[in-house]
C-alpha atoms as a PDB file:
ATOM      1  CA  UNK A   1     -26.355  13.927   6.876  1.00  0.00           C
ATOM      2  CA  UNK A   2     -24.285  13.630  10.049  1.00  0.00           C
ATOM      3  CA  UNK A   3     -20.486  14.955   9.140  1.00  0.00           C
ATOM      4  CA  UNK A   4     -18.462  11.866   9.644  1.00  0.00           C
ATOM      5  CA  UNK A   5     -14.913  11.496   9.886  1.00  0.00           C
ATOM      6  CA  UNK A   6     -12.896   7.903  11.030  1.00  0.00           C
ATOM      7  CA  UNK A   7      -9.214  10.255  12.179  1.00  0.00           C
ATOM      8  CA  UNK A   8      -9.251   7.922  15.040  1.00  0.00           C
ATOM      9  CA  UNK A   9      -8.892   4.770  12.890  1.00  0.00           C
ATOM     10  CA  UNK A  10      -5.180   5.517  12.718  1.00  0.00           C
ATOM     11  CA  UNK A  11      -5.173   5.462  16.553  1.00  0.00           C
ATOM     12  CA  UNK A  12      -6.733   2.512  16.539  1.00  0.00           C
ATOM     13  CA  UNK A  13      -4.825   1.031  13.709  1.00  0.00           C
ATOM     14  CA  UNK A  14      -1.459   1.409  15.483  1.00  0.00           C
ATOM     15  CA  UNK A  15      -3.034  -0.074  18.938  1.00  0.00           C
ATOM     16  CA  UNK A  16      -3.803  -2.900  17.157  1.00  0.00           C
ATOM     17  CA  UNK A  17      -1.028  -3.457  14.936  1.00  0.00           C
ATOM     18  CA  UNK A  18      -2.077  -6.463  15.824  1.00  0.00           C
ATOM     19  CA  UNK A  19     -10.878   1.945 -13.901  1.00  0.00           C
ATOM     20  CA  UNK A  20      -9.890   5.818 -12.731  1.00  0.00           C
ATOM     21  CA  UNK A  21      -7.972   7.858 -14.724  1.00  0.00           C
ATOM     22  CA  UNK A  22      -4.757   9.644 -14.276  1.00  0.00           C
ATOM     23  CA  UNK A  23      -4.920  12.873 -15.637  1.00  0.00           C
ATOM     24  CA  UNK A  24      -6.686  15.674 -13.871  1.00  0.00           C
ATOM     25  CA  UNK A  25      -9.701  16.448 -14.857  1.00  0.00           C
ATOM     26  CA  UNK A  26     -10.996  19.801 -14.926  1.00  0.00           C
ATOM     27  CA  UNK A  27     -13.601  21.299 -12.537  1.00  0.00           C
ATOM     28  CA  UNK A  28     -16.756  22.518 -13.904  1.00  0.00           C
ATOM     29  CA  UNK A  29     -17.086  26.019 -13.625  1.00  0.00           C
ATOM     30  CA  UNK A  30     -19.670  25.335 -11.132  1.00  0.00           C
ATOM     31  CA  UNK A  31     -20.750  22.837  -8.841  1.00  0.00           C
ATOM     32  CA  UNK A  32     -22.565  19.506  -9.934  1.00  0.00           C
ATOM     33  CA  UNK A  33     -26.012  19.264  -7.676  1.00  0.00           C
ATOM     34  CA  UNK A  34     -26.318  16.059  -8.621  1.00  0.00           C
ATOM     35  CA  UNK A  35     -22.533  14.348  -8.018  1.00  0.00           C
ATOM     36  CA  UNK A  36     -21.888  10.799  -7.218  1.00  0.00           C
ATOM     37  CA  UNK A  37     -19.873  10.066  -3.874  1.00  0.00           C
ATOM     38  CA  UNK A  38     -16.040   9.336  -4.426  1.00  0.00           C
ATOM     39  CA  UNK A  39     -13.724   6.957  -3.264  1.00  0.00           C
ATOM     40  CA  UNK A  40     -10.441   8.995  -3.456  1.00  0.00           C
ATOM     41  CA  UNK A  41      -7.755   5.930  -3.735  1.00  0.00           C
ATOM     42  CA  UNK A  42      -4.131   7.714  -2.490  1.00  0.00           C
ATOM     43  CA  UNK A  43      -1.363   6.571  -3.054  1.00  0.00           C
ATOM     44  CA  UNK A  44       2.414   7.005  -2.254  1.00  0.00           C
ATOM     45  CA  UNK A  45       3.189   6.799  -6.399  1.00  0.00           C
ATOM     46  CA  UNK A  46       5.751   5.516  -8.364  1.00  0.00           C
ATOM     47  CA  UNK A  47       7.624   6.747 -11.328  1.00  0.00           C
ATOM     48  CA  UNK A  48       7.258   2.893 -13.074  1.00  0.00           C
ATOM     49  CA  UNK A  49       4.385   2.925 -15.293  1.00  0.00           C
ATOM     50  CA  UNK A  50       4.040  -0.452 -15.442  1.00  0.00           C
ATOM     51  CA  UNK A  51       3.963  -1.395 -11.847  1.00  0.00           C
ATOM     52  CA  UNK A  52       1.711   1.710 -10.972  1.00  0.00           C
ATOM     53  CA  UNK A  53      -1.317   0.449 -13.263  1.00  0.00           C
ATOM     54  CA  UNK A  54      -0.466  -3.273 -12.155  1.00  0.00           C
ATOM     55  CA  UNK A  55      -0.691  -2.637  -8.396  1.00  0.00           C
ATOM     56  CA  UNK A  56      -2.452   0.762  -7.631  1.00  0.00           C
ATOM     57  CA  UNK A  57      -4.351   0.762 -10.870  1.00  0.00           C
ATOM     58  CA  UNK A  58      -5.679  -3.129 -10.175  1.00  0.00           C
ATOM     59  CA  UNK A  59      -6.258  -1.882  -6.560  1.00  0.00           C
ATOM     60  CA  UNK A  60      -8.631   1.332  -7.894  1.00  0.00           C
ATOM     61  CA  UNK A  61     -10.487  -0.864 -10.883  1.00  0.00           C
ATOM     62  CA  UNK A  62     -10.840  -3.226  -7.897  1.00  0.00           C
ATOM     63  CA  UNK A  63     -12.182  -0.372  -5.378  1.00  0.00           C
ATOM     64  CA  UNK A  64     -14.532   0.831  -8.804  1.00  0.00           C
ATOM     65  CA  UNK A  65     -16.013  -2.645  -9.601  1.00  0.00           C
ATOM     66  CA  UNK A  66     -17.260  -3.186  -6.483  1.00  0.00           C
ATOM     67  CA  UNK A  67     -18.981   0.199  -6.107  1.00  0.00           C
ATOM     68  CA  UNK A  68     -20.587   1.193  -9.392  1.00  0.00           C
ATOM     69  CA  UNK A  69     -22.874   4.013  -7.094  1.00  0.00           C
ATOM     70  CA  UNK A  70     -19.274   5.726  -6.534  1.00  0.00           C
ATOM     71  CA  UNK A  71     -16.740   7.318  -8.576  1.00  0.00           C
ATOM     72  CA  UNK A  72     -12.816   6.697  -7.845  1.00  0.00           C
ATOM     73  CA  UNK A  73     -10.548   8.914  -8.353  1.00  0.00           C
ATOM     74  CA  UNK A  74      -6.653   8.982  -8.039  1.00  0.00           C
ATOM     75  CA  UNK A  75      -4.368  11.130  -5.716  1.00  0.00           C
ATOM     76  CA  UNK A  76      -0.754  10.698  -5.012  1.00  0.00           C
ATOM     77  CA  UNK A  77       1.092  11.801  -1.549  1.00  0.00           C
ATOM     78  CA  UNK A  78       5.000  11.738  -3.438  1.00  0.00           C
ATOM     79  CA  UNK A  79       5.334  15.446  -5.032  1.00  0.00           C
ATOM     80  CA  UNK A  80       8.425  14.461  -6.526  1.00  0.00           C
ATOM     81  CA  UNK A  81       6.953  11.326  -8.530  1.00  0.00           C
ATOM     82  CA  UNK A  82       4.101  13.851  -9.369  1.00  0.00           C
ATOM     83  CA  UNK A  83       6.549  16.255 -10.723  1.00  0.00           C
ATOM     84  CA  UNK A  84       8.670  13.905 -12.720  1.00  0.00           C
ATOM     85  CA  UNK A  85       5.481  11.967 -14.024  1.00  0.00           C
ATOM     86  CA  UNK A  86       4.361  15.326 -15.402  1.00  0.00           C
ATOM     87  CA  UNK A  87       7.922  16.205 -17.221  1.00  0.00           C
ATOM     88  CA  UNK A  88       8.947  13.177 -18.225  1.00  0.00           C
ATOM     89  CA  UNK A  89       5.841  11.652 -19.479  1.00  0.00           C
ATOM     90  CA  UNK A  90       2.686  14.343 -19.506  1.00  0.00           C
ATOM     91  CA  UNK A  91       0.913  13.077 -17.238  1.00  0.00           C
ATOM     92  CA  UNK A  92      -0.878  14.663 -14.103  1.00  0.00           C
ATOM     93  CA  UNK A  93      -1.754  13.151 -11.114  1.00  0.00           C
ATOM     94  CA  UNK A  94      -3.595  15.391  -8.005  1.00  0.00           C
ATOM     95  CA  UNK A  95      -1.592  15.741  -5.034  1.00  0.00           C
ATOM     96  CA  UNK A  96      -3.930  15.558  -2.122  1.00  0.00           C
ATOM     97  CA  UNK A  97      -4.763  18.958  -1.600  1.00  0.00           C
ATOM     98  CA  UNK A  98      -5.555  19.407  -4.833  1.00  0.00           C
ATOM     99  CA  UNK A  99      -7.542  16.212  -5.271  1.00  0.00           C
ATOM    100  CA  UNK A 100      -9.681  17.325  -1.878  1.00  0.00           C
ATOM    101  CA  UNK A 101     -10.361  20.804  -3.956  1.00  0.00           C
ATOM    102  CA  UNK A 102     -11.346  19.471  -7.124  1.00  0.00           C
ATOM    103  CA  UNK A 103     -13.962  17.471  -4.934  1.00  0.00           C
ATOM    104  CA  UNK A 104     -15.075  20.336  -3.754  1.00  0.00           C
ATOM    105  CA  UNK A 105     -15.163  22.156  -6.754  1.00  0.00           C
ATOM    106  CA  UNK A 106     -17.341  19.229  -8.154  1.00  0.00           C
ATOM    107  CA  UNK A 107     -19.831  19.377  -5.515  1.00  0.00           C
ATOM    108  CA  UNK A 108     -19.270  16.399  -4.804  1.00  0.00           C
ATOM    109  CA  UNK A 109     -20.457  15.250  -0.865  1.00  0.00           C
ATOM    110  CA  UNK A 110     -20.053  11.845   0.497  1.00  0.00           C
ATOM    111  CA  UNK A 111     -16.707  10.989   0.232  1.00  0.00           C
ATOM    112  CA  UNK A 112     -14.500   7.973   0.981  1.00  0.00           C
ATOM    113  CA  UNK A 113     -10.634   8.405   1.024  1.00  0.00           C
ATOM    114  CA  UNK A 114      -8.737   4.997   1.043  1.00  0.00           C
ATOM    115  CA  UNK A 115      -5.213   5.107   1.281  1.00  0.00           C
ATOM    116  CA  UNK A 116      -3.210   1.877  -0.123  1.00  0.00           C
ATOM    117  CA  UNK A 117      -0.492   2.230   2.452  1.00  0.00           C
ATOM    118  CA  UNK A 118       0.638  -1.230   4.096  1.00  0.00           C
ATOM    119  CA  UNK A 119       0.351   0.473   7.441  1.00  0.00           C
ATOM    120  CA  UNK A 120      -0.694   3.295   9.718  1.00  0.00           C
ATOM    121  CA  UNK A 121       2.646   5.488   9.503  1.00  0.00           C
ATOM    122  CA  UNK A 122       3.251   9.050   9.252  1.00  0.00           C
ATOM    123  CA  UNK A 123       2.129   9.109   5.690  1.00  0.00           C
ATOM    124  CA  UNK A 124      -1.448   7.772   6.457  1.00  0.00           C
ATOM    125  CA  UNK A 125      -0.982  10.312   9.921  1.00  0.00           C
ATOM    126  CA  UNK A 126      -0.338  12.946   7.025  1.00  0.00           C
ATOM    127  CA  UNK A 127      -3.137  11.523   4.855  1.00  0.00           C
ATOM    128  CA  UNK A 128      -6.051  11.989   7.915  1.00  0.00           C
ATOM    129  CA  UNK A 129      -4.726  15.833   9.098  1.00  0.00           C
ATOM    130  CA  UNK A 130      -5.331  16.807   5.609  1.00  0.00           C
ATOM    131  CA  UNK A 131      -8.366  15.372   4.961  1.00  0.00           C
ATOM    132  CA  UNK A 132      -9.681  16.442   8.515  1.00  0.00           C
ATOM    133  CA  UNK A 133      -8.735  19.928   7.151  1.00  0.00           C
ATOM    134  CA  UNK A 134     -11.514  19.420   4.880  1.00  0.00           C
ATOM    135  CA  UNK A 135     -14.319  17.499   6.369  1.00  0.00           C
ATOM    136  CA  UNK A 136     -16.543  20.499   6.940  1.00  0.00           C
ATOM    137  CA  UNK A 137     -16.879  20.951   2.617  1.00  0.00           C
ATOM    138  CA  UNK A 138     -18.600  17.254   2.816  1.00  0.00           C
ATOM    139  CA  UNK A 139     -21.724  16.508   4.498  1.00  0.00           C
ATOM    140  CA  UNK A 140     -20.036  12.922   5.137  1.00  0.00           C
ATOM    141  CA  UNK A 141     -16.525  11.819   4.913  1.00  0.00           C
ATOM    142  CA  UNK A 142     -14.925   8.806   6.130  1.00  0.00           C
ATOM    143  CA  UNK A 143     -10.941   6.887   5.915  1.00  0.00           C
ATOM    144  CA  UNK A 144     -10.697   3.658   4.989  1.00  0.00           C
ATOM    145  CA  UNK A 145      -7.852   1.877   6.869  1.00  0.00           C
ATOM    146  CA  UNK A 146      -4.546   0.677   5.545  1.00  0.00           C
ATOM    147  CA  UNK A 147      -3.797  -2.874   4.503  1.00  0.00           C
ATOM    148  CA  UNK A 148      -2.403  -3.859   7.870  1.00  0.00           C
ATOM    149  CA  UNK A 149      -4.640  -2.684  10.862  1.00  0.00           C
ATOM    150  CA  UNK A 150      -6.964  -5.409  12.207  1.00  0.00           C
ATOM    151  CA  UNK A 151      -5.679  -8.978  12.896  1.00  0.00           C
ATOM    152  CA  UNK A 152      -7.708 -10.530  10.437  1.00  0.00           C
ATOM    153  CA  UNK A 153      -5.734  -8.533   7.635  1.00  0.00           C
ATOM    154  CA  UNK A 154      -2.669  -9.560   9.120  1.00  0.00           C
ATOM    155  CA  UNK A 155      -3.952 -13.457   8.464  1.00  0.00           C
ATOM    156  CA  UNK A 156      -5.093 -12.879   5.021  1.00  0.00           C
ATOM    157  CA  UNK A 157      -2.011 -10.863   3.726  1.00  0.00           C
ATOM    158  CA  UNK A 158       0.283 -13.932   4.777  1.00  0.00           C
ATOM    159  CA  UNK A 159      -2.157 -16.494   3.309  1.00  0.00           C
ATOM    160  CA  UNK A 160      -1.903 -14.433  -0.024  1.00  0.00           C
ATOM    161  CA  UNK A 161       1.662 -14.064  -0.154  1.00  0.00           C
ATOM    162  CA  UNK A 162       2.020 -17.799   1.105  1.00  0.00           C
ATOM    163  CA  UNK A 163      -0.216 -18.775  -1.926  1.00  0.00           C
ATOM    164  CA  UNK A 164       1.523 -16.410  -4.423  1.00  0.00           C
ATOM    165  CA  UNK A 165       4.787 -17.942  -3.459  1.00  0.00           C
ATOM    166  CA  UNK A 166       3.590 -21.662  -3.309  1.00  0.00           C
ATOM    167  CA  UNK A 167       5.277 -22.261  -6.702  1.00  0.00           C
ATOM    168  CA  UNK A 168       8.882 -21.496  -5.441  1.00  0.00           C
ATOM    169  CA  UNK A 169       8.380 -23.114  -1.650  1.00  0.00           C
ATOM    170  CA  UNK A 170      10.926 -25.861  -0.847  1.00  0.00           C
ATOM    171  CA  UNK A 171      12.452 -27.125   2.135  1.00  0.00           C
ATOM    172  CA  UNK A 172      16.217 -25.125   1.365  1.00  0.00           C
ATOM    173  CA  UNK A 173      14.469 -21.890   0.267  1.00  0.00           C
ATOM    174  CA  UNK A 174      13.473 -18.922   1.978  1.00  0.00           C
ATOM    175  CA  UNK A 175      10.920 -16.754   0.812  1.00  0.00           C
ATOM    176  CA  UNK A 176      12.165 -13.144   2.185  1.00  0.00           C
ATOM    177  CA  UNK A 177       9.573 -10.087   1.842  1.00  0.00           C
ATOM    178  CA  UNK A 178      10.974  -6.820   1.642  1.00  0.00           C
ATOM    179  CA  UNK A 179       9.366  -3.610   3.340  1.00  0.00           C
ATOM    180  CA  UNK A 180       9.896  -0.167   3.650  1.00  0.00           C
ATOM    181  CA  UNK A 181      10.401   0.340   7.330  1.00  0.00           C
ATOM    182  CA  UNK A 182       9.813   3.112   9.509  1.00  0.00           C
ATOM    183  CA  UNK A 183      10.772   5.302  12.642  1.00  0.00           C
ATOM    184  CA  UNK A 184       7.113   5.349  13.349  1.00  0.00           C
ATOM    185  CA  UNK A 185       5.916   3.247  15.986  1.00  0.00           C
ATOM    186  CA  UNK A 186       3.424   1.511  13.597  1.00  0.00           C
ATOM    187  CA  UNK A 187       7.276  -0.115  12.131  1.00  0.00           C
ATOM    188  CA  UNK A 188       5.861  -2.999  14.351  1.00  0.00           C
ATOM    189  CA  UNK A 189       3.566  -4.704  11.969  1.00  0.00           C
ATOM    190  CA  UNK A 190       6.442  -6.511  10.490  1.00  0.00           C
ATOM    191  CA  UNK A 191       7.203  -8.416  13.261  1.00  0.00           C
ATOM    192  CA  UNK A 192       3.315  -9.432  14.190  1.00  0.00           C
ATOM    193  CA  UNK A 193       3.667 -10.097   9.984  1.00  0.00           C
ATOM    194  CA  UNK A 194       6.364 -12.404  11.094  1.00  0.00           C
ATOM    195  CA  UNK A 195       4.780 -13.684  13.925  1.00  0.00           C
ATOM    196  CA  UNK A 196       1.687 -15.007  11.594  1.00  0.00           C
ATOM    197  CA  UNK A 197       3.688 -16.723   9.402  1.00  0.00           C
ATOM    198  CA  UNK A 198       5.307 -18.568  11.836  1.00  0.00           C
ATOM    199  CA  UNK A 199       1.917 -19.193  13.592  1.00  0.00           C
ATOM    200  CA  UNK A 200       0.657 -20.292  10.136  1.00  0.00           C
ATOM    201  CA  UNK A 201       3.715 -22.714   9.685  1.00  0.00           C
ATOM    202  CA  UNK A 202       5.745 -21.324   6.631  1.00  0.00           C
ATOM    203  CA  UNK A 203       8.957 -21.405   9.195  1.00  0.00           C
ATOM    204  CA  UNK A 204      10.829 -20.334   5.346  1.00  0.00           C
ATOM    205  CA  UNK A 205       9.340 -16.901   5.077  1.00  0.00           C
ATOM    206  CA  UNK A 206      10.925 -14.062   6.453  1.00  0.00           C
ATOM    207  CA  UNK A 207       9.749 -10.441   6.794  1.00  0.00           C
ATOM    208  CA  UNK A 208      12.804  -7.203   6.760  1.00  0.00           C
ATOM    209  CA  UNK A 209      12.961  -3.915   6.074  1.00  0.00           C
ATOM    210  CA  UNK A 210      15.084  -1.085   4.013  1.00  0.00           C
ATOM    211  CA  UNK A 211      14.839   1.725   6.609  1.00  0.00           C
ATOM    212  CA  UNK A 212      14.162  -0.485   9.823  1.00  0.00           C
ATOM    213  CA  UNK A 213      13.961  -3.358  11.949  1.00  0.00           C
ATOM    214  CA  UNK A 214      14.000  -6.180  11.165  1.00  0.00           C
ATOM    215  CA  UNK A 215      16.735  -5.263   8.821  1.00  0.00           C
ATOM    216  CA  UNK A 216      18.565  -7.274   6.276  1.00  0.00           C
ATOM    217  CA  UNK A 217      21.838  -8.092   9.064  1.00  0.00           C
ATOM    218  CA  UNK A 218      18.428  -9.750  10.728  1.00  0.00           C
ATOM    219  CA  UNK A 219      17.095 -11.597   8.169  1.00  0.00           C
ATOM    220  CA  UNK A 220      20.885 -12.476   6.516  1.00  0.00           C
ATOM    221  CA  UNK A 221      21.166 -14.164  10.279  1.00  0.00           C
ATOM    222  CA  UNK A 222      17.948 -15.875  10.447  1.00  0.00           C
ATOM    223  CA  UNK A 223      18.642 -17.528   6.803  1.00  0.00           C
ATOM    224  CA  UNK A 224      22.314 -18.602   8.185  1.00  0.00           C
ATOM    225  CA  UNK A 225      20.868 -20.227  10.980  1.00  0.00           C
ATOM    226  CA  UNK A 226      18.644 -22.136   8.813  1.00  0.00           C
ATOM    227  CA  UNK A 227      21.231 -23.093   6.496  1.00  0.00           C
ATOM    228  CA  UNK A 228      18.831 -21.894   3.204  1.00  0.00           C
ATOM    229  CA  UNK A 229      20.665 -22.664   0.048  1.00  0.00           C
ATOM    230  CA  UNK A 230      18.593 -20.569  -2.221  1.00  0.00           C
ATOM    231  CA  UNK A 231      16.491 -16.977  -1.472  1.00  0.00           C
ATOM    232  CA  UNK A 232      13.173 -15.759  -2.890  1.00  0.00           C
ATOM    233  CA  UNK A 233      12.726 -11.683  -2.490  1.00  0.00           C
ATOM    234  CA  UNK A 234       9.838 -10.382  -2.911  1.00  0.00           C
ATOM    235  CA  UNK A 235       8.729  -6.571  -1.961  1.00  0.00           C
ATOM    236  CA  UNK A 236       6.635  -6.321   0.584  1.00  0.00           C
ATOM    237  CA  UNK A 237       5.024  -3.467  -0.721  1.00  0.00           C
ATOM    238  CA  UNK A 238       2.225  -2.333  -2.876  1.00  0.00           C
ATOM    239  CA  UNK A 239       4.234  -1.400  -6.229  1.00  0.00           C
ATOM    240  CA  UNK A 240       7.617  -2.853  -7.363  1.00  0.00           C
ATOM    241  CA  UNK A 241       9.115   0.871  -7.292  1.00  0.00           C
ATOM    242  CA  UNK A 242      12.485   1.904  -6.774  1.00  0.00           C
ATOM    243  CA  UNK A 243      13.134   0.473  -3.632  1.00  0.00           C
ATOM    244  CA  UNK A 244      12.019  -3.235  -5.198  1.00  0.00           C
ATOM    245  CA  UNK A 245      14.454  -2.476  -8.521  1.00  0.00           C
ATOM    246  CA  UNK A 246      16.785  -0.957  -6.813  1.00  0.00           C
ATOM    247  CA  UNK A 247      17.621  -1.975  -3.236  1.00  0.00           C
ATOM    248  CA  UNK A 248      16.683  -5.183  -3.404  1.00  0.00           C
ATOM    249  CA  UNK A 249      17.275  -6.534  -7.105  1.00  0.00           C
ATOM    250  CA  UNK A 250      20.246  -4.340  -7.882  1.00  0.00           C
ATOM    251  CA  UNK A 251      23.396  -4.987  -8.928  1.00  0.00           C
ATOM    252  CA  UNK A 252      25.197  -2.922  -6.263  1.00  0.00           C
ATOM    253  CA  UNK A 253      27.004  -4.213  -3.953  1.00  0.00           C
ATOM    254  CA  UNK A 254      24.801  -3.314  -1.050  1.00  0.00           C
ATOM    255  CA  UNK A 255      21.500  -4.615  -2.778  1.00  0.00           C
ATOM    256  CA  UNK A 256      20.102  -7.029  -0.482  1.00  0.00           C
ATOM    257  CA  UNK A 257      20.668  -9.523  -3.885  1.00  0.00           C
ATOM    258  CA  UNK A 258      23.964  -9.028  -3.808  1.00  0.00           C
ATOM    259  CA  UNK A 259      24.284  -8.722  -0.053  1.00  0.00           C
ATOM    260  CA  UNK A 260      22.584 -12.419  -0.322  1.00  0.00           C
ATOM    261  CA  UNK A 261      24.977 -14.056  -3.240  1.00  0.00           C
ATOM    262  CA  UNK A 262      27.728 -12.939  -1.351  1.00  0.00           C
ATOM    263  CA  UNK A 263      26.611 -14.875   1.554  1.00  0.00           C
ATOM    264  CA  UNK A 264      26.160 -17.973  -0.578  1.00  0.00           C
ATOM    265  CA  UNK A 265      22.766 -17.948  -1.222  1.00  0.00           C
ATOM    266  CA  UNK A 266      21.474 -18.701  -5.066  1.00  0.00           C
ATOM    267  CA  UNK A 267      19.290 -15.997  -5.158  1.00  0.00           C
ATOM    268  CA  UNK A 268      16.105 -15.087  -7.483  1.00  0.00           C
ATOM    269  CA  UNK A 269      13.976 -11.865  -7.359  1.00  0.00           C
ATOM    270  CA  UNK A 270      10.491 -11.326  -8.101  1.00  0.00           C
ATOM    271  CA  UNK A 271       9.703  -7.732  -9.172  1.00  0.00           C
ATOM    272  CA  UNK A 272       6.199  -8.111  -8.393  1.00  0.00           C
ATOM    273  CA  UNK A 273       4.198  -5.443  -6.220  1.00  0.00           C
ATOM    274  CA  UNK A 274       1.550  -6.821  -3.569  1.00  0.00           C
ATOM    275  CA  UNK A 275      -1.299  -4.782  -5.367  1.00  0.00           C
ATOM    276  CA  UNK A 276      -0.898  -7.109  -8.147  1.00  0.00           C
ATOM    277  CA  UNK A 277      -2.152 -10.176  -6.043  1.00  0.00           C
ATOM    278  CA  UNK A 278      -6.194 -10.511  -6.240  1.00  0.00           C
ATOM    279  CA  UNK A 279      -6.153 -11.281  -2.321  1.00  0.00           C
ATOM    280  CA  UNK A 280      -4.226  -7.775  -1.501  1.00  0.00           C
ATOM    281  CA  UNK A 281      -6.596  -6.168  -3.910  1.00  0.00           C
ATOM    282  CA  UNK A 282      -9.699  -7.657  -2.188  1.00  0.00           C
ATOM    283  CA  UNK A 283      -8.520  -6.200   1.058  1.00  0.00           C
ATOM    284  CA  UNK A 284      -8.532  -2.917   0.258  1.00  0.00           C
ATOM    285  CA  UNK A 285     -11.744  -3.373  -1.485  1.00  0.00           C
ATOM    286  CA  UNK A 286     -13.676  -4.642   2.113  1.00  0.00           C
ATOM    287  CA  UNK A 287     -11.729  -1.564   3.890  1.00  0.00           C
ATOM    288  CA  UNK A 288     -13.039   0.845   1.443  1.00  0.00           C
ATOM    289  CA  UNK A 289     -16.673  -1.151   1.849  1.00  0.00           C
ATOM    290  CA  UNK A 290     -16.400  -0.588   5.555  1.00  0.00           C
ATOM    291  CA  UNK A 291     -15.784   2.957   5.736  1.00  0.00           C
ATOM    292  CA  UNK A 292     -18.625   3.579   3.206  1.00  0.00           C
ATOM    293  CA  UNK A 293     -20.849   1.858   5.801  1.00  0.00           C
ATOM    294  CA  UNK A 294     -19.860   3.641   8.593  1.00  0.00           C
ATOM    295  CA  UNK A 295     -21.037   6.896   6.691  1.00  0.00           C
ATOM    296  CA  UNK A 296     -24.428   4.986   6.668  1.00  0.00           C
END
């Protein structure tokens, strides 16, 4: 079969912009002649075992139920949640590399890695140099793409999180998502994020960042202008991690909570990850379903 590899998806990702288990298994002394294709799901990781199997274990039972001819398997790109999962609680997760060798090791070749990143950054950069690294051990490999690459993502991640927030909509609310941010130049899906829900009409929801722009002096001015009594966070990522428990429901005084209440605002937090919303879920599952066909 023709050696395939979809590296240039991140390219064209940023020009757009527009039931697995945890523990490692181990390989068979020798190769399996007869082994299913994989989808290898990878992750960022989080240290909060709940979250994890709401959001990136929904997202991988999602990816499995859809694709009963594959096997999915887990790999996380954070060595320092891999290292404190293992001490603190036993359990072992494959970085990367190590997932891409057990693969190997299995005989396993047709492979489909799907990331659950929210965008085309330097992690999902990282993600395709290692797994290009590798492509001659398949005869056919391909890379899903991230939740946010093709417009039409863009218009179903704001319909889901417009739906999951219906309940709390209300003319003196805003609905504020927090992401991660980055230097890299894919940073710019939160502002075409922003742009569709103001295309889409919910004028109350507002996109920011931890680590970039639009950053919470942004989105503390856009919620003055519009004279919000009350503020809905929500991360605007796939798990509610550290940065969702910490940064932005905190108690400190520079949590974007408290940054809020002191501003004025009533404020209430929702510790809920994107990859626990069915819609988000279903995303990844059509990305992983197109980058299986395109191995076809």
């Amino acid at each position: 079969m023709k050696k395939t590899t979809l590296l240039a998806l991140s390219a064209a990702a940023a020009l757009a912009l527009g039931g697995c288990t945890s523990a490692k298994p181990a390989p068979d002394s020798a190769p399996k002649a007869d082994a299913k294709p994989v989808v290898l799901v990878v992750s960022f990781g989080t240290s909060y075992n709940d979250s994890r199997e709401k959001t990136i274990g929904a997202i991988e039972n999602a990816i499995a139920d859809a694709n009963p001819d594959y096997e999915v398997r887990r790999a996380f790109t954070s060595q320092i949640i891999i290292d404190k999962l293992k001490e603190r609680d036993g359990l072992e997760i494959d970085n990367v590399e190590e997932a891409l060798d057990r693969l190997v090791a299995d005989g396993v070749k047709k492979l489909v890695v799907q990331p659950t990143h929210v965008m085309s950054g330097y992690e999902y950069d990282d993600l395709a140099a290692a797994v290009d690294e590798y492509a001659e051990s398949f005869d056919a490999v391909a890379m899903g793409a991230p939740l946010l690459t093709a417009d039409a993502d863009y218009e179903r991640v704001a319909d889901a999180l417009i739906a999951a927030t219906a309940d709390k909509n209300a003319d003196d609310t805003a609905i504020v998502f927090m992401g991660h941010g980055t230097e890299h130049n894919a940073n710019a899906v939160y502002t075409k994020l922003q742009q569709t829900f103001s295309e889409k009409g919910a004028v109350n929801c507002f996109v920011g960042t931890v680590e970039a722009t639009p950053s919470l002096d942004d989105v503390m001015s856009s919620l003055m202008l519009g004279n919000y009594r009350k503020a809905v966070l929500e991360p605007l990522m796939v798990v509610a991690g550290d940065h969702a428990n910490n940064d932005m429901a905190g108690d400190e005084e520079d949590s974007w909570k408290s940054v809020m209440e002191a501003g004025g605002l009533e404020v209430e937090c929702l510790l809920r990850g994107m990859g626990e919303i069915p819609e988000i879920q279903q995303i990844y599952v059509d990305h992983a379903a197109e980058a299986m066909a395109s191995l076809e």
